[in-house]
Protein backbone atom coordinates (compact mmCIF):
# COMPACT_ATOMS: atom_id res chain seq x y z
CA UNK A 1 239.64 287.66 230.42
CA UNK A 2 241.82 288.41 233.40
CA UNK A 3 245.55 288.68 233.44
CA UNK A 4 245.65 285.18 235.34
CA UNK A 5 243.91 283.58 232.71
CA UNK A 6 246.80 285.20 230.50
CA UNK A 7 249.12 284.17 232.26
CA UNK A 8 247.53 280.39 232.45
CA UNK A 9 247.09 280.32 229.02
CA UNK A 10 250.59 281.40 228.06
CA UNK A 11 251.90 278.92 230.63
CA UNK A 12 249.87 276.47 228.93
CA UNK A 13 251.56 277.18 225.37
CA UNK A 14 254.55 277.38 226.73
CA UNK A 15 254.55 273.53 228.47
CA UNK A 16 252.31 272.40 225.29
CA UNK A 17 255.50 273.78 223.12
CA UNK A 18 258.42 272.36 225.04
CA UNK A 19 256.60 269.13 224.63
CA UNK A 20 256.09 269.40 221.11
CA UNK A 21 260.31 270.00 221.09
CA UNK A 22 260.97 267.68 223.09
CA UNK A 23 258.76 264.97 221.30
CA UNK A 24 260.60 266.06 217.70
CA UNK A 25 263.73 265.31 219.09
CA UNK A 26 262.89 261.56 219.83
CA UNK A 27 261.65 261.41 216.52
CA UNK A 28 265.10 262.12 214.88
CA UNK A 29 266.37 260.09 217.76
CA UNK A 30 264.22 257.03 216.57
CA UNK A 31 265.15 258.01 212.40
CA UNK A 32 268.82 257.90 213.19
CA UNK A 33 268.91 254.96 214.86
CA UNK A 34 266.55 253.17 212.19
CA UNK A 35 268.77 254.44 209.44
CA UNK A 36 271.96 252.79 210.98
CA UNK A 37 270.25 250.27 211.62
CA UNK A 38 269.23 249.74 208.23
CA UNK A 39 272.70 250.23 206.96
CA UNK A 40 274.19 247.76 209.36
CA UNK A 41 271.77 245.20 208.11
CA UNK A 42 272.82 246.12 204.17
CA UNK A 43 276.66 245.31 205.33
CA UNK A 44 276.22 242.51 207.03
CA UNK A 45 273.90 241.40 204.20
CA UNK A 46 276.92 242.36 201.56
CA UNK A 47 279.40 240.73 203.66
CA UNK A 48 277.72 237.19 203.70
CA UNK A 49 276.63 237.21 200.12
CA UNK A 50 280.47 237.92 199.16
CA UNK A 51 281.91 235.54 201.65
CA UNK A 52 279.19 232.99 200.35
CA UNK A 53 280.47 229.53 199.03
């Protein structure tokens, strides 16, 4: 094993990691939104069933 293919390698974690991050973060993007979603949905839901006639 040379020090190049150290280097590669280590580059190659290092890419392979920030991509891991940055694929985490759209995650709890995706889960926030979802969960105010879902709570939007609840109130609205509230709202019509105590307006209801």
């Amino acid at each position: 094993m040379t020090a190049d293919d150290t280097g590669r390698d280590r580059t190659e974690e290092q890419e392979r990691l920030a991509l891991e991050k940055k694929r985490e973060r759209y995650v709890w993007y995706y889960l926030g939104y979802f969960l105010f979603g879902i709570h939007i949905v609840a109130f609205v839901m509230i709202f019509a069933v105590r307006h209801a006639k």
